[in-house]
C-alpha atoms as a PDB file:
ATOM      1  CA  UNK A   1      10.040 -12.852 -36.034  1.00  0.00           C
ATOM      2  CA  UNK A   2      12.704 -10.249 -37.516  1.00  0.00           C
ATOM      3  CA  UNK A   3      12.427  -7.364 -34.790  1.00  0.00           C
ATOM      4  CA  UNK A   4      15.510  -5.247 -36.503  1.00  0.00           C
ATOM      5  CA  UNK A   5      13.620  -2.770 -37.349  1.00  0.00           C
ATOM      6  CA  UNK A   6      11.951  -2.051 -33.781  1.00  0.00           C
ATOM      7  CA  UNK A   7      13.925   0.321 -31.686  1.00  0.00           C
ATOM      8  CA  UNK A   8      13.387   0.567 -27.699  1.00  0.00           C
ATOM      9  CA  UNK A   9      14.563   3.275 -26.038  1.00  0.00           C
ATOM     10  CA  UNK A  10      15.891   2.125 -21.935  1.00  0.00           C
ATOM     11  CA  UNK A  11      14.593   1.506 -19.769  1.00  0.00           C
ATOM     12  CA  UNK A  12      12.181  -0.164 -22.481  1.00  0.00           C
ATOM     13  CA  UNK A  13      13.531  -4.153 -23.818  1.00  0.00           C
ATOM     14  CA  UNK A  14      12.904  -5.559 -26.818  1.00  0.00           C
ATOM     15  CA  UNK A  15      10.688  -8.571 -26.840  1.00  0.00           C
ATOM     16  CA  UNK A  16      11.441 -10.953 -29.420  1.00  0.00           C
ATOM     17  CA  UNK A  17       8.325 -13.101 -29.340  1.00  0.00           C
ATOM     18  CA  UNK A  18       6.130  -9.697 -30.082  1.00  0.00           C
ATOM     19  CA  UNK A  19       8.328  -7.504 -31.396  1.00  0.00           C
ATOM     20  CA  UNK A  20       7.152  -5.144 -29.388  1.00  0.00           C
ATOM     21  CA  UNK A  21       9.218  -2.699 -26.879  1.00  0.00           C
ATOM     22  CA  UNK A  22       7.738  -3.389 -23.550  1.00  0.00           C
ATOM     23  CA  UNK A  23       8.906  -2.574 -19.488  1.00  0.00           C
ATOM     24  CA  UNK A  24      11.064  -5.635 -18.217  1.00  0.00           C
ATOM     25  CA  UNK A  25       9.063  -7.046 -15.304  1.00  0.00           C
ATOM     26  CA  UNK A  26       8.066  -4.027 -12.774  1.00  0.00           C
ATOM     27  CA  UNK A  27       5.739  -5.014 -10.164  1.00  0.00           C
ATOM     28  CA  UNK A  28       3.368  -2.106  -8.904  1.00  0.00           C
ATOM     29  CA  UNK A  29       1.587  -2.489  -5.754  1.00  0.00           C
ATOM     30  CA  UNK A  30      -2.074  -0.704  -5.788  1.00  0.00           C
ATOM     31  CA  UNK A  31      -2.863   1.929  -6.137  1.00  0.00           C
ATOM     32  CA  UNK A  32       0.474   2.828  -8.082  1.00  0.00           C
ATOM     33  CA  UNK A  33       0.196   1.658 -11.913  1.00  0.00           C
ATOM     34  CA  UNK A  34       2.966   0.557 -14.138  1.00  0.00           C
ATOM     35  CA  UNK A  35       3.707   3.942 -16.307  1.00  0.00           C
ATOM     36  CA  UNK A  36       4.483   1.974 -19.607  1.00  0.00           C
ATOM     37  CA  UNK A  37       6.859   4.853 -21.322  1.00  0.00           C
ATOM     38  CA  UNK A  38       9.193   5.514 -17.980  1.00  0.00           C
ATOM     39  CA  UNK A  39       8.814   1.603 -16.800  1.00  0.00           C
ATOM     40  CA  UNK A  40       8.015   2.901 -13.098  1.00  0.00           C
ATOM     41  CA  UNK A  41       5.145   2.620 -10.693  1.00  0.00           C
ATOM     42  CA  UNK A  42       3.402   5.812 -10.197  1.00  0.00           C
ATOM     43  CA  UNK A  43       0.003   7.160  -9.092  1.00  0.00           C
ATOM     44  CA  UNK A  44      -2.816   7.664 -11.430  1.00  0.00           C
ATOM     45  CA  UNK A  45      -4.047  11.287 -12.362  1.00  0.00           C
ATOM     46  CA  UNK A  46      -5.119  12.489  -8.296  1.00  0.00           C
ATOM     47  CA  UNK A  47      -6.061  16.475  -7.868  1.00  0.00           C
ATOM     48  CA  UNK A  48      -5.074  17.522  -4.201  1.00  0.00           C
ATOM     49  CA  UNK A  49      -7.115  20.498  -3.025  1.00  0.00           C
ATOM     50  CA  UNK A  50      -5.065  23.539  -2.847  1.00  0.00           C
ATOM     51  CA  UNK A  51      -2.557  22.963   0.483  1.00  0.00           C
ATOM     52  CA  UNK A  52      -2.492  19.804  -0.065  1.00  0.00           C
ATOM     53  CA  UNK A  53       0.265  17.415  -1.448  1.00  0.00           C
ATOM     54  CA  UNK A  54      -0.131  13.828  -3.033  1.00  0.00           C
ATOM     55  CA  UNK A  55       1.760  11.042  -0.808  1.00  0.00           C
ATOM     56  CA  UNK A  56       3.296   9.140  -3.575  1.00  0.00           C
ATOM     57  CA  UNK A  57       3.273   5.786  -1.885  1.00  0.00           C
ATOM     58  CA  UNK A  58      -0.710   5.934  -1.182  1.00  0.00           C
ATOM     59  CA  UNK A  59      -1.685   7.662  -4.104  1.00  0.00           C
ATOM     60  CA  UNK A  60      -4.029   9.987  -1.430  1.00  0.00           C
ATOM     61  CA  UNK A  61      -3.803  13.791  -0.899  1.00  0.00           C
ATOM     62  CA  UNK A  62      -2.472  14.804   2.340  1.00  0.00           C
ATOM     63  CA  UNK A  63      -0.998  18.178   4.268  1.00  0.00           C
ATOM     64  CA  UNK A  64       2.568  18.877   3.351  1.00  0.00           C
ATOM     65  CA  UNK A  65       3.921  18.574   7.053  1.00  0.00           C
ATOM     66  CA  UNK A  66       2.268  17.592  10.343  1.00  0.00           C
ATOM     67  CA  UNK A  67       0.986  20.717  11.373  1.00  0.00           C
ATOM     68  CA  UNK A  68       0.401  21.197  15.572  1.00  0.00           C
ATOM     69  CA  UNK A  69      -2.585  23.031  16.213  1.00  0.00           C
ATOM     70  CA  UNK A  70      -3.476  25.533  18.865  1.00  0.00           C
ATOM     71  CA  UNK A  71      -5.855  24.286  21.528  1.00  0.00           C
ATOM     72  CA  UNK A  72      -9.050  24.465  20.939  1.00  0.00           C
ATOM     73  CA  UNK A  73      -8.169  24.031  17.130  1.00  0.00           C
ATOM     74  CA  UNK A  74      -8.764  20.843  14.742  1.00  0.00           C
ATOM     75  CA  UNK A  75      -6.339  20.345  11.544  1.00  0.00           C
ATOM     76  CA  UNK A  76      -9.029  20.294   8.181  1.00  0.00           C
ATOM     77  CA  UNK A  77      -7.343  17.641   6.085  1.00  0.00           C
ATOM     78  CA  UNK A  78      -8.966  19.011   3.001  1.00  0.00           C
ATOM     79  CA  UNK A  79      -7.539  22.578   3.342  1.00  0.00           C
ATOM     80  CA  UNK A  80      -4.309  22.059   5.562  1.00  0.00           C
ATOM     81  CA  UNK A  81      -5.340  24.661   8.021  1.00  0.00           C
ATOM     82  CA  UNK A  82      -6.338  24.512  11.823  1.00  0.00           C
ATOM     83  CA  UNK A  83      -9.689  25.714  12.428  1.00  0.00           C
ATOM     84  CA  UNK A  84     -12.039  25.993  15.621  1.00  0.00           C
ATOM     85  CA  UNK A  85     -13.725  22.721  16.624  1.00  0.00           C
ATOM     86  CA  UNK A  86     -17.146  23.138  16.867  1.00  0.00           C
ATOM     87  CA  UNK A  87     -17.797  26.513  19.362  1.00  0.00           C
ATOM     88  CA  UNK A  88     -21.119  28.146  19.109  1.00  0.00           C
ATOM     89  CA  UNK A  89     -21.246  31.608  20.606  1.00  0.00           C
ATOM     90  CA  UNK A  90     -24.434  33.479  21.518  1.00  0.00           C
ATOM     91  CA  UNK A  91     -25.135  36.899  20.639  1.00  0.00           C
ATOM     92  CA  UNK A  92     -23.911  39.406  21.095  1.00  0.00           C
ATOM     93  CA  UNK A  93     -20.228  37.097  21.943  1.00  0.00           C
ATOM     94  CA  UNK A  94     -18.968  36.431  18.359  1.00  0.00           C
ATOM     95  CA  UNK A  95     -16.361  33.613  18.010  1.00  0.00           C
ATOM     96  CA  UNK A  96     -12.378  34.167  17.440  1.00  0.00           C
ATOM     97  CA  UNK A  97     -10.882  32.533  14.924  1.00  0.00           C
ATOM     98  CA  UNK A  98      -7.461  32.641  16.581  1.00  0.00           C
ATOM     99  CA  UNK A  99      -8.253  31.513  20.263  1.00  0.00           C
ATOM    100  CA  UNK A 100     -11.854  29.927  19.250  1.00  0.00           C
ATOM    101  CA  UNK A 101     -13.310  31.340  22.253  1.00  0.00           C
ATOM    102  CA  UNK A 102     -16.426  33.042  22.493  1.00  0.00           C
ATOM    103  CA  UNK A 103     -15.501  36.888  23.075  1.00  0.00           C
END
């Protein structure tokens, strides 16, 4: 096979038995895939709710920093924020969002 008139740009190789440019050997571990035009593992398309960033070793959307909670308070994965663990107040006491007591 004459492959002179294939170029590869890095970190792409030439292979001479195809002719093709191609990644020298990358192994991903799932659920990164091999990105075939940088020649590096990455995560496939993942939209993180808003808050959120994606972890790229897992692939999965988590909250930016490990955030302490008040007590009384739970941390929502999905939106990052603490929030009151379940408190139900009866009229006319109307829950606080801040101290999650009944007031």
């Amino acid at each position: 096979c004459e492959c002179s008139y294939v170029q590869c740009y890095p970190p792409q190789v030439l292979k001479s038995k195809t002719c093709k440019c191609e990644c020298p050997y990358v192994q991903c571990y799932p659920p990164q895939v091999l990105n075939e035009t940088t020649c590096q593992c990455e995560c496939p398309y993942v939209k993180c709710e808003y808050g959120q960033v994606l972890n790229p070793k897992t692939c999965k959307c988590e909250c930016p920093y490990d955030l302490q909670c008040e007590y009384g308070q739970v941390l929502n994965p999905k939106t990052c924020k603490c929030e009151c663990s379940y408190v139900q107040c009866y009229p006319p006491q109307v829950l606080n969002s801040k101290t999650c007591k009944c007031e």
